[in-house]
Protein backbone atom coordinates (compact mmCIF):
# COMPACT_ATOMS: atom_id res chain seq x y z
CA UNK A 1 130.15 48.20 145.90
CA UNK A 2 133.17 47.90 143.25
CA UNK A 3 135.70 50.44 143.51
CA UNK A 4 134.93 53.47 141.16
CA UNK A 5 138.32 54.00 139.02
CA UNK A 6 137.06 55.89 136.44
CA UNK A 7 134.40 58.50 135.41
CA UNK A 8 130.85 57.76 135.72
CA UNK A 9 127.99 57.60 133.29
CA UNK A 10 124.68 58.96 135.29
CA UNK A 11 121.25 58.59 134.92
CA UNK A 12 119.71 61.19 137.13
CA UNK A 13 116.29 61.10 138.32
CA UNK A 14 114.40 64.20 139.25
CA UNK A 15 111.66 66.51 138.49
CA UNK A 16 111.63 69.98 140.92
CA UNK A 17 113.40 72.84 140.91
CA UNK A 18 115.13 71.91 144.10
CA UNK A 19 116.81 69.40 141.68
CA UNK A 20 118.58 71.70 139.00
CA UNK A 21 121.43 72.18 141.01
CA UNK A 22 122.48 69.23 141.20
CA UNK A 23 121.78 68.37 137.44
CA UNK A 24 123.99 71.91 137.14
CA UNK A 25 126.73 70.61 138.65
CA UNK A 26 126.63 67.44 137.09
CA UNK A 27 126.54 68.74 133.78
CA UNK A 28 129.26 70.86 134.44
CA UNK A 29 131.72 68.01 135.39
CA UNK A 30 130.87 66.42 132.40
CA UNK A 31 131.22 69.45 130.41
CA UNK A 32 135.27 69.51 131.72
CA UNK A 33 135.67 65.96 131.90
CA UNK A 34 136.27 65.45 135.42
CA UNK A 35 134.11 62.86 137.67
CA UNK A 36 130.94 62.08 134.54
CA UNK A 37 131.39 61.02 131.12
CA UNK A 38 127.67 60.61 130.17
CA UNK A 39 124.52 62.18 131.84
CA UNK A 40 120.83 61.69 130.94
CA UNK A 41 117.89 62.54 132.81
CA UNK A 42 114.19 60.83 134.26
CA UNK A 43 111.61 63.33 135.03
CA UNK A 44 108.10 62.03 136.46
CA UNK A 45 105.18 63.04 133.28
CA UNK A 46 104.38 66.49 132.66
CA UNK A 47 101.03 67.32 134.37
CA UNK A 48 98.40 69.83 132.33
CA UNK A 49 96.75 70.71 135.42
CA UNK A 50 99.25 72.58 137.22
CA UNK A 51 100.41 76.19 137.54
CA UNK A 52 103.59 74.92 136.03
CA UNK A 53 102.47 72.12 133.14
CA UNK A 54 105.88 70.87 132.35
CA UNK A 55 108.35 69.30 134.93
CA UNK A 56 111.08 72.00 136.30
CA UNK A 57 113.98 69.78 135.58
CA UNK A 58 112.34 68.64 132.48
CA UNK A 59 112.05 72.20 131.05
CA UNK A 60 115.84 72.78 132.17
CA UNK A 61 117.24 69.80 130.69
CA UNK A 62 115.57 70.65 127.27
CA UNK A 63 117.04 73.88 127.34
CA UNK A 64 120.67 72.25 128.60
CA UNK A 65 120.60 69.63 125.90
CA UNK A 66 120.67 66.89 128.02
CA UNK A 67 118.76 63.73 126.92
CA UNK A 68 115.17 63.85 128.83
CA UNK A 69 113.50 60.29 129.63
CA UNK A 70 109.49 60.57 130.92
CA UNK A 71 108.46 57.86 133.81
CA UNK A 72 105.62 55.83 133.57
CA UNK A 73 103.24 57.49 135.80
CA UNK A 74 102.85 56.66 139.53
CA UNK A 75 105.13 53.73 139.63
CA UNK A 76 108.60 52.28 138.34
CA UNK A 77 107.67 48.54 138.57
CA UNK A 78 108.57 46.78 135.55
CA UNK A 79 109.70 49.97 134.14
CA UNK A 80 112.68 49.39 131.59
CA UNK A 81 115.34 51.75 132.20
CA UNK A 82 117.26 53.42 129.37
CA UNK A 83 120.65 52.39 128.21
CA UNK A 84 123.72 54.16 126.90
CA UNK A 85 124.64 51.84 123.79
CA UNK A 86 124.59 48.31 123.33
CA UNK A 87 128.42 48.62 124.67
CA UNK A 88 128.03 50.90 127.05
CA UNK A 89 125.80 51.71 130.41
CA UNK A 90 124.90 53.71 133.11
CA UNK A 91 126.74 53.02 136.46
CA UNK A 92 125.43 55.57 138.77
CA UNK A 93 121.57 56.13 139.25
CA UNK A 94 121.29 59.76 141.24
CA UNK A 95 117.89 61.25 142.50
CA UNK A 96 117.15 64.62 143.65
CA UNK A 97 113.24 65.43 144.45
CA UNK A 98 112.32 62.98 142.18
CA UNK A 99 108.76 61.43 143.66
CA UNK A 100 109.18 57.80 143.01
CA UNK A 101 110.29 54.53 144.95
CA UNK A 102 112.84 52.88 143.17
CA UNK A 103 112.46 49.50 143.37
CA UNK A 104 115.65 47.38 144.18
CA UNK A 105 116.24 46.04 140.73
CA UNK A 106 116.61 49.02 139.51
CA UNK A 107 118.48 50.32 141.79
CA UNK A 108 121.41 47.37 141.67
CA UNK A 109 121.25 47.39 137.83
CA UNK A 110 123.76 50.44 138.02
CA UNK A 111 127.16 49.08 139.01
CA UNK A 112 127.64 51.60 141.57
CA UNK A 113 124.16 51.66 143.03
CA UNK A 114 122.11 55.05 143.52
CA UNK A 115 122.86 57.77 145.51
CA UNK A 116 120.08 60.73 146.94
CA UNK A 117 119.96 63.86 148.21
CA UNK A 118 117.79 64.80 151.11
CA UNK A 119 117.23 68.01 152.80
CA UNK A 120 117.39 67.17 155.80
CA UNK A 121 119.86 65.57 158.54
CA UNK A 122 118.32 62.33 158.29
CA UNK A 123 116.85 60.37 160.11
CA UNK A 124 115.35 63.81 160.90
CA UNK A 125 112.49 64.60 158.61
CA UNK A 126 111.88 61.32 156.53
CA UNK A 127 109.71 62.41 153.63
CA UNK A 128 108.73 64.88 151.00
CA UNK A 129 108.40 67.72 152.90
CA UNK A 130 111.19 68.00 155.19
CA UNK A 131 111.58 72.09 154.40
CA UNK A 132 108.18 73.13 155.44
CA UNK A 133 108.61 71.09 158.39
CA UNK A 134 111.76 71.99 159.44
CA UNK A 135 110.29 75.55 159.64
CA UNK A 136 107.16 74.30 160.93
CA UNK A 137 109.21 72.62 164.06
CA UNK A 138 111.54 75.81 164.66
CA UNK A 139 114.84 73.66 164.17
CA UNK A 140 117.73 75.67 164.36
CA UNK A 141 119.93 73.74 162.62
CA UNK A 142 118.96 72.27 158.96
CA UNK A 143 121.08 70.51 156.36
CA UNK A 144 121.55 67.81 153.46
CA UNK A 145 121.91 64.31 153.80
CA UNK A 146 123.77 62.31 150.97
CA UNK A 147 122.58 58.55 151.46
CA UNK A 148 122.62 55.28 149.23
CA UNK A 149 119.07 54.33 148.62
CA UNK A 150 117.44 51.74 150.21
CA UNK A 151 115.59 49.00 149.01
CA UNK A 152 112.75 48.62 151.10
CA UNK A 153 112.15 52.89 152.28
CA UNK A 154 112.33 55.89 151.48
CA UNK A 155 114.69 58.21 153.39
CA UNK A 156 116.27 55.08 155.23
CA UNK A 157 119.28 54.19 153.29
CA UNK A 158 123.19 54.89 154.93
CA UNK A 159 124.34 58.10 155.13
CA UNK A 160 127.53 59.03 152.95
CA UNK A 161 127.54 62.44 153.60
CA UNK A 162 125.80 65.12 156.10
CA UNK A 163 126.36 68.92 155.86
CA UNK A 164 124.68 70.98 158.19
CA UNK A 165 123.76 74.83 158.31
CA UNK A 166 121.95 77.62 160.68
CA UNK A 167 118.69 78.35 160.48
CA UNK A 168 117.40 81.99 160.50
CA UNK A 169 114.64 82.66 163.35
CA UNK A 170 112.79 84.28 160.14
CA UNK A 171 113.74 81.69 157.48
CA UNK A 172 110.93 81.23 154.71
CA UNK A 173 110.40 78.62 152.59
CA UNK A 174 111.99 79.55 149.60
CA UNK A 175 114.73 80.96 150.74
CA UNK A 176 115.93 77.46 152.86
CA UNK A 177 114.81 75.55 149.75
CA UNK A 178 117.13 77.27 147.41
CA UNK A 179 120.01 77.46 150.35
CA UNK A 180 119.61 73.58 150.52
CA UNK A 181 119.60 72.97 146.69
CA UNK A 182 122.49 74.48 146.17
CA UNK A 183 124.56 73.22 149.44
CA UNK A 184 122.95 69.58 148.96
CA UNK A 185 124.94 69.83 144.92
CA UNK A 186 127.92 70.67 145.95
CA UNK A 187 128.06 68.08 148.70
CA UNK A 188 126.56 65.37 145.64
CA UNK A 189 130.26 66.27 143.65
CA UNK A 190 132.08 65.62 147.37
CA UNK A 191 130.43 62.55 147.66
CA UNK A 192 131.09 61.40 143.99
CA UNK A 193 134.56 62.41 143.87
CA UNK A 194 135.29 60.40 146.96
CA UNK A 195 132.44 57.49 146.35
CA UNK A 196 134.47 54.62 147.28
CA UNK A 197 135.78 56.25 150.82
CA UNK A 198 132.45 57.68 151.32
CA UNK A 199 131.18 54.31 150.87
CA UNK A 200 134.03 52.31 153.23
CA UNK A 201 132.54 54.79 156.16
CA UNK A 202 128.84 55.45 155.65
CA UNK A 203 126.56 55.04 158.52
CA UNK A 204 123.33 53.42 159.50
CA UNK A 205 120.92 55.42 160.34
CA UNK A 206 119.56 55.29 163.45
CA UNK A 207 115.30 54.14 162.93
CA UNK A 208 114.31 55.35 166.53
CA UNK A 209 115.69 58.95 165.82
CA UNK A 210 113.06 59.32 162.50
CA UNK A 211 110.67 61.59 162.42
CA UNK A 212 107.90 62.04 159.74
CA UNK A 213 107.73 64.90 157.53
CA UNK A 214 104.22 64.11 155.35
CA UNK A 215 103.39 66.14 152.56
CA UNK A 216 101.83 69.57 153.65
CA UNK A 217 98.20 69.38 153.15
CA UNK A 218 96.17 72.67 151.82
CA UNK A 219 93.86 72.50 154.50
CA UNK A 220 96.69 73.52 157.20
CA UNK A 221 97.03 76.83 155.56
CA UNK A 222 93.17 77.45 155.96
CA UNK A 223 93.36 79.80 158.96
CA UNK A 224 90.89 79.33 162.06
CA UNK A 225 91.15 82.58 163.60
CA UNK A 226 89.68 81.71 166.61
CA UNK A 227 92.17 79.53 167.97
CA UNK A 228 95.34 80.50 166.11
CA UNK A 229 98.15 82.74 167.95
CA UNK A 230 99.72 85.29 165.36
CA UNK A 231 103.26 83.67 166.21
CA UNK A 232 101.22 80.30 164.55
CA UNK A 233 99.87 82.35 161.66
CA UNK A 234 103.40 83.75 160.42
CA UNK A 235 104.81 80.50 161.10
CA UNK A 236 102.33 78.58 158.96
CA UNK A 237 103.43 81.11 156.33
CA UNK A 238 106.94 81.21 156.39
CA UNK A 239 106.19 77.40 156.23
CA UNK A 240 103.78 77.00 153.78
CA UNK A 241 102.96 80.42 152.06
CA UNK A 242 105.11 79.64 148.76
CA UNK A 243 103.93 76.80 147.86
CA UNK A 244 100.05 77.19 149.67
CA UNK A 245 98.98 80.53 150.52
CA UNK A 246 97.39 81.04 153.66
CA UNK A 247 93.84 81.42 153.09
CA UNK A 248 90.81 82.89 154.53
CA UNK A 249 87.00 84.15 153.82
CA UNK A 250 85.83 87.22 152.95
CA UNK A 251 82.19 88.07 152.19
CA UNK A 252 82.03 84.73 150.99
CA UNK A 253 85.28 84.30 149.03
CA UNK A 254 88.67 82.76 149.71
CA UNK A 255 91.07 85.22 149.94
CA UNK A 256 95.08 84.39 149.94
CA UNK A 257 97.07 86.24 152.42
CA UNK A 258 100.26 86.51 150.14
CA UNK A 259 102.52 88.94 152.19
CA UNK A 260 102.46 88.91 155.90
CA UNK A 261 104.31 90.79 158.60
CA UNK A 262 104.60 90.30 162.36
CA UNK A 263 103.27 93.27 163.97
CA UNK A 264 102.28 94.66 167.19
CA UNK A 265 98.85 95.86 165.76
CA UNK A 266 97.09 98.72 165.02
CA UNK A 267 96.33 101.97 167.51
CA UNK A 268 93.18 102.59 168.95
CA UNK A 269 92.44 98.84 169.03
CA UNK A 270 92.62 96.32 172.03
CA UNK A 271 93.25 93.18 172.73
CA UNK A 272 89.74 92.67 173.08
CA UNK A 273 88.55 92.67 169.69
CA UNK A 274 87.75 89.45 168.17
CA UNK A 275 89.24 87.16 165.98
CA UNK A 276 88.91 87.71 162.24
CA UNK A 277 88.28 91.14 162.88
CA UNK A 278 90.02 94.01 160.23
CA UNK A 279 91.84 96.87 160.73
CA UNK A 280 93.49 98.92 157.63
CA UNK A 281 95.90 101.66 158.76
CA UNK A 282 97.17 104.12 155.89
CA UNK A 283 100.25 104.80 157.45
CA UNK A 284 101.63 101.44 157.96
CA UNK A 285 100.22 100.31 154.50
CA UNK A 286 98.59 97.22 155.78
CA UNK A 287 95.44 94.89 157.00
CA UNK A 288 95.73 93.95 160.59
CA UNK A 289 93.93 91.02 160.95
CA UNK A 290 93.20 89.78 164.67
CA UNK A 291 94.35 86.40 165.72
CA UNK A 292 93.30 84.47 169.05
CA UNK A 293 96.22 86.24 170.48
CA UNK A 294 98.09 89.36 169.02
CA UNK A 295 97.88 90.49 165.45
CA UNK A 296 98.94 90.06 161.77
CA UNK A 297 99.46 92.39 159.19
CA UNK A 298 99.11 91.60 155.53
CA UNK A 299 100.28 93.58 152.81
CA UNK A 300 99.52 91.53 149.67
CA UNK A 301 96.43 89.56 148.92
CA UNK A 302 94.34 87.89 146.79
CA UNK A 303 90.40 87.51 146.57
CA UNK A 304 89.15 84.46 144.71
CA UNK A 305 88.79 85.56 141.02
CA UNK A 306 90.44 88.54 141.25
CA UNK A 307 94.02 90.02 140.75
CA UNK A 308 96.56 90.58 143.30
CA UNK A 309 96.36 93.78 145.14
CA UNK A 310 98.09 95.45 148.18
CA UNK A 311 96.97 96.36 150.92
CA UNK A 312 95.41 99.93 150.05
CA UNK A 313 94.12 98.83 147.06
CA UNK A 314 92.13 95.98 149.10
CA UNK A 315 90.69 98.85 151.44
CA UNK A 316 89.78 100.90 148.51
CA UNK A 317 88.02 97.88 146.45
CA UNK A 318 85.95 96.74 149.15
CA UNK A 319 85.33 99.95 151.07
CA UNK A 320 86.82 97.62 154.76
CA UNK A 321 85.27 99.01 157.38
CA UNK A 322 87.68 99.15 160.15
CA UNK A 323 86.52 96.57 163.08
CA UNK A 324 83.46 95.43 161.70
CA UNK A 325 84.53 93.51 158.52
CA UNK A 326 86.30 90.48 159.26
CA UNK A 327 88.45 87.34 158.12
CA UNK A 328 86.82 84.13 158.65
CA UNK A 329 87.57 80.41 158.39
CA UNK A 330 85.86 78.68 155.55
CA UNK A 331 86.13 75.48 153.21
CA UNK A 332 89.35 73.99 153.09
């Protein structure tokens, strides 16, 4: 890689929200005139399908000002990148939750190369969902990985930069996600300001350390009440309940279990009742659901075609009758 002596003119690639940060910062350098000199943006296509129709970034980046660029969709091969000028050019390709390979010639067309940020401390994780799963696994320790893309994989290029942090025996989704963002831009700005040293010394990873972390499929958060612990149940949603509510059936509708609280379960009940089983208690303002072992207790949900509703409300709709109505596991 040539040495770096001067500002740099990126072309960031992103789409989520976990990549505004990073587009924050970046903008903000340019906006004193320290480290970037040009910025534009490549979001993947809007999609009219989703809860959110227009990209995160994309909607940011609009609002910012900054130049917005739309991918073709599903792949970059033999995608022309944009250019500055016919004088000028981008040097520095960055990606942040972006969803695409890029292919190699498009990644040594910027003079500099590209540069990524993963949450996770690669090779730990490989993939794009290394949040959910490093709540899913019970790591203790979580983190950012800066690394130079590779040509051939995703998640495999040399690291430039690691930064690690604690993870909270309680930590939900959300919260790590937006922790991460914003420790995985300010670590992006280290590793720019220092790009050539950071390059001299960045390691291979090590390919027998990976682990996988595949995207989180919506039939893990349909609950099977019959063989899953309530330690499994609030871990699937601290995991997964942001992004894909844990779900259930209820007189023959889903219903989303939105809020959840580890509990030691209602009075008057045992052990003994069986899984699925419901138990509303007034006092405590919540549904105890039974799992195979120990209990749950919701205190926000949602039945298919209807609106959100605690957990009184849900008693009151549907007249529950305590330990005969029940939760069970339907369609995924």
């Amino acid at each position: 890689m040539p040495h770096p002596n001067h500002p740099f003119r990126v072309l960031f690639f992103g789409s989520s929200h976990f990549a505004i940060p990073s587009l924050r910062r970046l903008m903000q350098c340019k906006e004193s005139g320290e480290l970037v000199t040009a910025l534009e943006v490549v979001t993947a296509p809007d999609n009219k399908q989703t809860k959110i129709p227009e990209v995160p970034l994309k909607t940011f980046s609009r609002k910012a000002g900054i130049p917005v660029h739309v991918a073709p969709p599903k792949t970059l091969r033999n995608w022309q990148r944009p250019i500055l000028s016919e004088t000028e050019d981008f040097d520095l390709g960055v990606v942040v939750s972006f969803g695409y390979f890029l292919p190699k010639s498009l990644i040594t067309s910027f003079r500099y190369g590209a540069l990524n940020v993963h949450p996770s401390l690669l090779p730990r994780h490989r993939g794009p969902a290394p949040i959910e799963h490093t709540i899913l696994n019970q790591d203790t320790k979580a983190g950012v990985s800066i690394i130079e893309l590779h040509h051939d994989k995703f998640d495999a290029g040399r690291i430039l930069l690691q930064s690690e942090i604690d993870v909270r025996q309680d930590a939900k989704y959300l919260d790590l996600h937006d922790q991460l963002a914003e420790l995985g831009a300010s670590e992006l700005i280290r590793t720019i300001r220092d790009l050539d040293l950071r390059s001299a010394n960045a390691l291979s990873q090590d390919d027998s350390l990976s682990t996988h972390a595949p995207k989180i499929r919506k039939e893990q958060a349909n609950i099977n009440w019959n063989t899953a612990t309530a330690d499994q149940v609030y871990l699937l949603h601290r995991a997964l309940g942001y992004r894909v509510p844990i779900h259930s059936t209820f007189r023959g509708k889903r219903v989303q279990i939105l809020e959840m609280v580890p509990t030691m379960g209602p009075t008057g009940f045992s052990s003994n009742e069986a899984p699925g089983i419901l138990v509303y208690s007034k006092e405590r303002g919540m549904v105890f659901v039974r799992c195979s072992e120990g209990w749950i207790g919701c205190t926000q949900l949602k039945v298919q075609d209807r609106n959100v509703v605690n957990a009184v409300a849900f008693m009151n709709g549907y007249q529950v009758v305590n330990g005969q109505d029940k939760f069970v596991q339907g369609d995924a």
